[in-house]
N, C-alpha and C. Protein backbone atom coordinates (compact mmCIF):
# COMPACT_ATOMS: atom_id res chain seq x y z
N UNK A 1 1.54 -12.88 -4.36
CA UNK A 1 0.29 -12.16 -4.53
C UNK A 1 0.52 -10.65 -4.41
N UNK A 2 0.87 -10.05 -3.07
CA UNK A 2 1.30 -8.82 -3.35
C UNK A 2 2.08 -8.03 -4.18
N UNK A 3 3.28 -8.72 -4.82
CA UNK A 3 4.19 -8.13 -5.88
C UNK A 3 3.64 -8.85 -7.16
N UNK A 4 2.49 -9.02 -7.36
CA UNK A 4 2.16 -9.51 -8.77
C UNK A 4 1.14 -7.85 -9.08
N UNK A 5 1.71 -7.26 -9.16
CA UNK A 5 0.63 -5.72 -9.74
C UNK A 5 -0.22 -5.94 -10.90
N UNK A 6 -0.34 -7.09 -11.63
CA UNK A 6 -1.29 -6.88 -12.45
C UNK A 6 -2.69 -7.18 -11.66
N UNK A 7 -2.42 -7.91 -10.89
CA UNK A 7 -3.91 -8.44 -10.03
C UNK A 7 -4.66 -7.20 -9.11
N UNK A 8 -4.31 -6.00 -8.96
CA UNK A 8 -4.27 -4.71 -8.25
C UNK A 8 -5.71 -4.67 -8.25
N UNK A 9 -5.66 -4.42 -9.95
CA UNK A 9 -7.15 -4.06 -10.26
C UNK A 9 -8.27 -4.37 -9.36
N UNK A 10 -8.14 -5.82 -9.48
CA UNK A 10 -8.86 -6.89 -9.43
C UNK A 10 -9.54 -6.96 -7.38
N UNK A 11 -8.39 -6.48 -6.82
CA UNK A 11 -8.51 -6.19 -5.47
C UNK A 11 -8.04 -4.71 -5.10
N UNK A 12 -7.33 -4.53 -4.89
CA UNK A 12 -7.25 -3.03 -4.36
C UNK A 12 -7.97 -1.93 -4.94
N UNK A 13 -9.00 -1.34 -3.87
CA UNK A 13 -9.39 -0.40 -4.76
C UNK A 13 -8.87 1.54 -4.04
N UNK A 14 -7.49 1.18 -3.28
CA UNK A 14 -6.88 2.06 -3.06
C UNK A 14 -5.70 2.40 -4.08
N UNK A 15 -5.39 1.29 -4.39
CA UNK A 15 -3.82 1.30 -5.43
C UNK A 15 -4.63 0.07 -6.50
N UNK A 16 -5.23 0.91 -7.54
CA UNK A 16 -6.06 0.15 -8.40
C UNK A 16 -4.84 -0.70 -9.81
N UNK A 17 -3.23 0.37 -9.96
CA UNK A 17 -2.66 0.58 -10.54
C UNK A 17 -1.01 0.63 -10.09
N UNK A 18 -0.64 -0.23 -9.99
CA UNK A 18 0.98 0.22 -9.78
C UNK A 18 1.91 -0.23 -11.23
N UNK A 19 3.48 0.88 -11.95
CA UNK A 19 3.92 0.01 -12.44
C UNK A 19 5.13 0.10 -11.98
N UNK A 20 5.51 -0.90 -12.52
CA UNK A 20 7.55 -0.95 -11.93
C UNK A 20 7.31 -2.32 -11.49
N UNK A 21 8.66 -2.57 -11.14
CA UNK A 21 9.22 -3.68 -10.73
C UNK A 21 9.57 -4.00 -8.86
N UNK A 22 8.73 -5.17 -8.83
CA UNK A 22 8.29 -5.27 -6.79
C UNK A 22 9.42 -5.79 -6.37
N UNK A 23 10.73 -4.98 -6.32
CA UNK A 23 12.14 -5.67 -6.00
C UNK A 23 12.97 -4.32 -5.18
N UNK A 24 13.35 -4.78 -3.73
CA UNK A 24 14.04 -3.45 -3.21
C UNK A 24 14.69 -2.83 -4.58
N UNK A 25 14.54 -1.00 -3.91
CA UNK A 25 15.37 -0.37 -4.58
C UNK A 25 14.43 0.10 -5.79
N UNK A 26 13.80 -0.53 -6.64
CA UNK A 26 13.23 0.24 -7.58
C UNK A 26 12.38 1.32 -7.23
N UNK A 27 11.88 1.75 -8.14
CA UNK A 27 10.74 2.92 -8.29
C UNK A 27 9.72 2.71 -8.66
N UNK A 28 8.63 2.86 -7.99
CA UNK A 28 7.27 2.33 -8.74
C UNK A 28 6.31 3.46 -8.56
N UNK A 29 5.76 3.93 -9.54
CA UNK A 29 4.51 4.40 -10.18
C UNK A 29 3.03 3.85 -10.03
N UNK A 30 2.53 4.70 -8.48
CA UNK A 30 0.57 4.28 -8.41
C UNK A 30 -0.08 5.02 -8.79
N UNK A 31 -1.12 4.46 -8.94
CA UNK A 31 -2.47 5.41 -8.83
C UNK A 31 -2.98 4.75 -7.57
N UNK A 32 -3.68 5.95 -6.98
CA UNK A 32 -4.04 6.04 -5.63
C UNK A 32 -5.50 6.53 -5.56
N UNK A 33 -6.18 5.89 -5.34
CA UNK A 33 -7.75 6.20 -4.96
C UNK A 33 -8.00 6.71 -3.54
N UNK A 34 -8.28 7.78 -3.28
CA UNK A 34 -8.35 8.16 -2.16
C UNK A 34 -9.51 9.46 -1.58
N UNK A 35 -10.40 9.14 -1.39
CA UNK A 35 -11.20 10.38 -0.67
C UNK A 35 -12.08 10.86 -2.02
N UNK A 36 -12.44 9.83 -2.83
CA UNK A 36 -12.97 10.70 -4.27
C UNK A 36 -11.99 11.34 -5.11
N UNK A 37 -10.59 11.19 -4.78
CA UNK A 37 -9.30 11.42 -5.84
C UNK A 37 -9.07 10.56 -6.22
N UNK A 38 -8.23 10.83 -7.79
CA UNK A 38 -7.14 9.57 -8.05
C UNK A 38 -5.71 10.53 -8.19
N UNK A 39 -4.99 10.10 -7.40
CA UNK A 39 -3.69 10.58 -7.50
C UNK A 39 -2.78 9.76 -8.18
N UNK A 40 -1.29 10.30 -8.79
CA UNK A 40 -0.35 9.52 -9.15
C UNK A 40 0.58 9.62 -8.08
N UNK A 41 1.32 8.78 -7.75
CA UNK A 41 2.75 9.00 -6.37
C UNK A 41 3.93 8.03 -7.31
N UNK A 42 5.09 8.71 -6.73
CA UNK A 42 6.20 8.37 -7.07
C UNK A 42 6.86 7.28 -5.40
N UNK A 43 6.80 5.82 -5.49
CA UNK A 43 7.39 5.71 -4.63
C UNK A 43 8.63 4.29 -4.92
N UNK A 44 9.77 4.12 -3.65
CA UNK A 44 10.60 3.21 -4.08
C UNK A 44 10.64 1.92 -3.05
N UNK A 45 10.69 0.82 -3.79
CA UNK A 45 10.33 -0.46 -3.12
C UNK A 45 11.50 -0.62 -1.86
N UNK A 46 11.35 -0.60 -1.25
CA UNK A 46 11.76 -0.92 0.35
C UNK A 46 11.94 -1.87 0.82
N UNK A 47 11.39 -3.08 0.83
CA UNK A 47 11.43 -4.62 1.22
C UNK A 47 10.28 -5.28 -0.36
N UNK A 48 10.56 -6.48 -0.51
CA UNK A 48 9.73 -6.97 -1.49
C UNK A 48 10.43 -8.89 -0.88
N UNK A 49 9.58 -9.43 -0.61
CA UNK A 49 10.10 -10.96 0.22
C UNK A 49 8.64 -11.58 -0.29
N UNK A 50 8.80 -12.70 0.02
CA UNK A 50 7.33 -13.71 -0.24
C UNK A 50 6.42 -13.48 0.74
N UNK A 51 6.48 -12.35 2.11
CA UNK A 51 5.38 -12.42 2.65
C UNK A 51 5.23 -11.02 3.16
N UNK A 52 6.20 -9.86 2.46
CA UNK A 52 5.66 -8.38 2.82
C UNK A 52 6.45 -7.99 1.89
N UNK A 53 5.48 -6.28 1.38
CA UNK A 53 5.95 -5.41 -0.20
C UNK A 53 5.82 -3.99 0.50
N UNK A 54 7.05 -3.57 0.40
CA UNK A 54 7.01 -2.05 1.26
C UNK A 54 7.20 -1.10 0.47
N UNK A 55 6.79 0.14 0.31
CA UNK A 55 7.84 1.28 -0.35
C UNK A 55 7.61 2.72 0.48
N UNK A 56 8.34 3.71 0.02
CA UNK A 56 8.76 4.58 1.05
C UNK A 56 8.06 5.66 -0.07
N UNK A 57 8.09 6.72 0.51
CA UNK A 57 7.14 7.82 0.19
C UNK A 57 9.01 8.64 -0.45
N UNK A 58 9.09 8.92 -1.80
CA UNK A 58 10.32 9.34 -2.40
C UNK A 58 10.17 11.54 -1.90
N UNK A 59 10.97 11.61 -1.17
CA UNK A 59 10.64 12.95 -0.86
C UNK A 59 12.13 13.97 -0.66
N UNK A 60 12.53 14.86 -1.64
CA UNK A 60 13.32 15.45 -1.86
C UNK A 60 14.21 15.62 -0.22
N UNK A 61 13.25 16.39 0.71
CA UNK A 61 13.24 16.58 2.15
C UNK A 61 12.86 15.79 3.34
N UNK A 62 13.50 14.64 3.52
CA UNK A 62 12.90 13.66 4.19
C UNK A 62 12.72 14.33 5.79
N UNK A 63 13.17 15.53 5.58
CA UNK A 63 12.84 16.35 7.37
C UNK A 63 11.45 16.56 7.30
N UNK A 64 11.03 17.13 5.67
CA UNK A 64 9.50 17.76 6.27
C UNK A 64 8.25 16.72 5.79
N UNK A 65 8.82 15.46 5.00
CA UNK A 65 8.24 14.47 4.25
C UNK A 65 8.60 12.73 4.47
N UNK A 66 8.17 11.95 5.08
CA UNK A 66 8.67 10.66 4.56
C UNK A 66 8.10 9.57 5.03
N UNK A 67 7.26 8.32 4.70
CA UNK A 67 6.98 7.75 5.22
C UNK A 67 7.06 6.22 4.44
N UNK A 68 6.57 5.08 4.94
CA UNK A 68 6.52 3.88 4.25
C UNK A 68 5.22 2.89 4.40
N UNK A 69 4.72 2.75 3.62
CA UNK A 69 3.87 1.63 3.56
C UNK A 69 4.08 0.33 3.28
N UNK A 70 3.63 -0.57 4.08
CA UNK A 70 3.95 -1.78 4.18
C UNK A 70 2.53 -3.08 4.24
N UNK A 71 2.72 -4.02 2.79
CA UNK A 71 1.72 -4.49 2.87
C UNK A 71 1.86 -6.03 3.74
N UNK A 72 1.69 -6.89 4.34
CA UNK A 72 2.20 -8.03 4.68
C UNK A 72 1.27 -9.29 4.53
N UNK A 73 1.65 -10.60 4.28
CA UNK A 73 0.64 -11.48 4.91
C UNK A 73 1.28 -12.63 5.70
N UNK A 74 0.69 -13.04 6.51
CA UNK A 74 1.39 -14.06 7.49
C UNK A 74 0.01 -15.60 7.49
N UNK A 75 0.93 -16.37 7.59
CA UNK A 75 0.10 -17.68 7.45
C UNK A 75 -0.47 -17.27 8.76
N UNK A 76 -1.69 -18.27 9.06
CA UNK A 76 -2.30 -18.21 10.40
C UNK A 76 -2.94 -20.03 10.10
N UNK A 77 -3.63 -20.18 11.51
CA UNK A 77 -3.74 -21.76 11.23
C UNK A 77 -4.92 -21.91 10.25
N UNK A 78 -5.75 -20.93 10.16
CA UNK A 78 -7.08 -21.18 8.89
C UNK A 78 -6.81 -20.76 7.71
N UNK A 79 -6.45 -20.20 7.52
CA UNK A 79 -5.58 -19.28 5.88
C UNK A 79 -4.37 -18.47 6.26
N UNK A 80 -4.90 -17.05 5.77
CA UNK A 80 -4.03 -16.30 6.14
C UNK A 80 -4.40 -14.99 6.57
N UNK A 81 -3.33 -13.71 7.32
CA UNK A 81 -3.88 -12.62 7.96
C UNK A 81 -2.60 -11.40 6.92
N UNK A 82 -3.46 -10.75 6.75
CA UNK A 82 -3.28 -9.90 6.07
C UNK A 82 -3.27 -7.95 6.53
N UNK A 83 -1.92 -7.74 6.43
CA UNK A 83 -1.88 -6.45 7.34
C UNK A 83 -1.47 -5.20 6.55
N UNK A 84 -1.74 -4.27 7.04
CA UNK A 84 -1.37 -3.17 5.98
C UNK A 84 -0.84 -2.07 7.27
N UNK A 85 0.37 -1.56 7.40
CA UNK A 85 0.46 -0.54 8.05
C UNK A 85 1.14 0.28 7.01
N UNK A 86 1.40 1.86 7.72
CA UNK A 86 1.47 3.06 7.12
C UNK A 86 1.75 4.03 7.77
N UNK A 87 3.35 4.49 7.82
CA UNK A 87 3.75 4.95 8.97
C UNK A 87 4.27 6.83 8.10
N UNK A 88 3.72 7.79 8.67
CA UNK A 88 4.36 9.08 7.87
C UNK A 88 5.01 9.85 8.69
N UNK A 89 5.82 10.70 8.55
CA UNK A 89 6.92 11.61 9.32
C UNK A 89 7.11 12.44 8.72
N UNK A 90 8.01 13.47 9.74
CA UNK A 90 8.51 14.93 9.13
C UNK A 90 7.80 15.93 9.57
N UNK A 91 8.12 17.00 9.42
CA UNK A 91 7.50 18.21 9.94
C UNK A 91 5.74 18.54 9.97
N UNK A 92 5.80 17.93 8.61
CA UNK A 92 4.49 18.30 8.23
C UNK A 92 3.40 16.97 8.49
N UNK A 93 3.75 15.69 8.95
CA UNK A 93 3.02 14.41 9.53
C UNK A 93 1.52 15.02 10.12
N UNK A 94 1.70 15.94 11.05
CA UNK A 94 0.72 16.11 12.05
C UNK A 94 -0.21 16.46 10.80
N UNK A 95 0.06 17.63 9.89
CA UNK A 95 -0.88 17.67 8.98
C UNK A 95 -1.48 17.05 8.51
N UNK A 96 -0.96 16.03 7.91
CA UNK A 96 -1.04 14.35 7.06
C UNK A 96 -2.12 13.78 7.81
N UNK A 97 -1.79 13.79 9.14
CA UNK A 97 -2.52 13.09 10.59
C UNK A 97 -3.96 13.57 9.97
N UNK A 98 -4.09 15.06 10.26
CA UNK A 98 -5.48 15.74 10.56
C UNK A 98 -6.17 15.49 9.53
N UNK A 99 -5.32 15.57 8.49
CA UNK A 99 -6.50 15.66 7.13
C UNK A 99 -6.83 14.49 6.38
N UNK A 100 -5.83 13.70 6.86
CA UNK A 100 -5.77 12.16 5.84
C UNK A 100 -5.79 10.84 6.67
N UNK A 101 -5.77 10.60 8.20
CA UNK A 101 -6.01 9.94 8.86
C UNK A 101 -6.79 8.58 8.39
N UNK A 102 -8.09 9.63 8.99
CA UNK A 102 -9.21 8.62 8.59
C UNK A 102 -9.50 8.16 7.40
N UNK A 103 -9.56 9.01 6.25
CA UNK A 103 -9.48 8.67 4.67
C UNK A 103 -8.94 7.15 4.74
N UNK A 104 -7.34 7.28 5.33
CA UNK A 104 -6.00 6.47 5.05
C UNK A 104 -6.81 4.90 5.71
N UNK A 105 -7.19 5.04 6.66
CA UNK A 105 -7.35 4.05 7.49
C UNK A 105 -8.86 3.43 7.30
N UNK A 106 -9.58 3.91 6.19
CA UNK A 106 -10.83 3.33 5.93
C UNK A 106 -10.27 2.82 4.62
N UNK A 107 -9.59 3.69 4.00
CA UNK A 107 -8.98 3.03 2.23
C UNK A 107 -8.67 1.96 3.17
N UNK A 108 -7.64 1.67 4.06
CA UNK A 108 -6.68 0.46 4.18
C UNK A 108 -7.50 -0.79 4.51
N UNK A 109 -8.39 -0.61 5.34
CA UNK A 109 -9.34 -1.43 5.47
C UNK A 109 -10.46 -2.19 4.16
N UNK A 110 -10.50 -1.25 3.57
CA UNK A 110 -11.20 -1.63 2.36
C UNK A 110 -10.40 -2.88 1.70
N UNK A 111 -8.92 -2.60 1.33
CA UNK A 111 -8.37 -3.21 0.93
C UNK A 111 -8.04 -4.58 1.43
N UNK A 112 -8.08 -4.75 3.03
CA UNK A 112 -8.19 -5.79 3.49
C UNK A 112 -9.36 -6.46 3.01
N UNK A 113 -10.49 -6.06 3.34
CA UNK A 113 -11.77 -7.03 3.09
C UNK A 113 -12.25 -7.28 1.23
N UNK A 114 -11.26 -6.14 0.63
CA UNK A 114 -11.44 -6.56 -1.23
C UNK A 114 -10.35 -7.68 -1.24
N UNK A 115 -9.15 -7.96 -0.83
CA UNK A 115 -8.18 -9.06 -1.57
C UNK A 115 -8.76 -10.06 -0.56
N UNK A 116 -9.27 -9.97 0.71
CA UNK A 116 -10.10 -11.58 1.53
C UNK A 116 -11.09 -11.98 0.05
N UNK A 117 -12.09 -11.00 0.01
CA UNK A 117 -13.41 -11.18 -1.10
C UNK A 117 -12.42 -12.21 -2.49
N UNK A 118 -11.35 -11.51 -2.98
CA UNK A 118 -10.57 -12.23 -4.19
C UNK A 118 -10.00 -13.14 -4.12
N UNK A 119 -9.84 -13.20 -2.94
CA UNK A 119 -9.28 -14.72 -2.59
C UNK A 119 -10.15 -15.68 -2.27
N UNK A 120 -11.13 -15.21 -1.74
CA UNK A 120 -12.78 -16.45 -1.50
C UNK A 120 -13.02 -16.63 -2.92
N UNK A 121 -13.29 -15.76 -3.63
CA UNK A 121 -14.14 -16.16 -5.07
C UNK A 121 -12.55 -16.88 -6.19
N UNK A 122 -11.47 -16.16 -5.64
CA UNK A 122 -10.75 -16.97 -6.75
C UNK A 122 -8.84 -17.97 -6.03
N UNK A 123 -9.44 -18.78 -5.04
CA UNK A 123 -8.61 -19.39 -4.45
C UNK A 123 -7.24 -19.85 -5.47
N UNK A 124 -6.00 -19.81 -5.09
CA UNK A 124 -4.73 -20.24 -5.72
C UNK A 124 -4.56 -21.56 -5.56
């Protein structure tokens, strides 16, 4: 489910758009909904397994830039639990912190309760 990017649309409405290939090591191309933006990011797949899809924030200067997002899901005894962390670093983080925090952490949430919603209305 997570490395199938055509279904994005359909649930995420933070990363409405990814392309590339969900396999460590590649490079993948989002669009990013965020705060009333749509951004494009350049990032490279990091872990890609049957139950978490990671990629790292691609940054010339990983002193003043770098972080990774990580999507996961883990069976639980009623379905399943679904986690999203998002970890940033480097000089300039604290910035990241102040201005994009909360944005980050209401998108991420969203996204939890849109792929639960896609999965109630369209079970596998």
């Amino acid at each position: 489910m997570l490395g199938d990017f055509s279904t994005y649309p359909a649930w995420n409405p933070l990363t409405p758009a990814v392309e590339g290939e969900p396999q460590a090591g590649e490079i993948v191309h989002l669009t990013v909904r965020l705060g009333g933006s749509t951004m494009k990011r350049v990032h490279r797949v990091s872990r890609a397994d049957g139950t978490a899809l990671c990629w790292t924030i691609e940054s010339a200067a990983p002193w003043f830039l770098r972080g990774e997002r990580c999507q996961t899901l883990r069976a639980t005894e009623t379905g399943c639990r679904y986690e999203n962390d998002e970890r940033v670093e480097g000089l300039v983080s604290p910035i990241v912190e102040l201005f994009y925090a909360a944005k980050v952490r209401a998108a991420l949430e969203d996204v939890g309760r849109s792929l639960r919603d896609h999965l109630v209305a369209s079970p596998r």
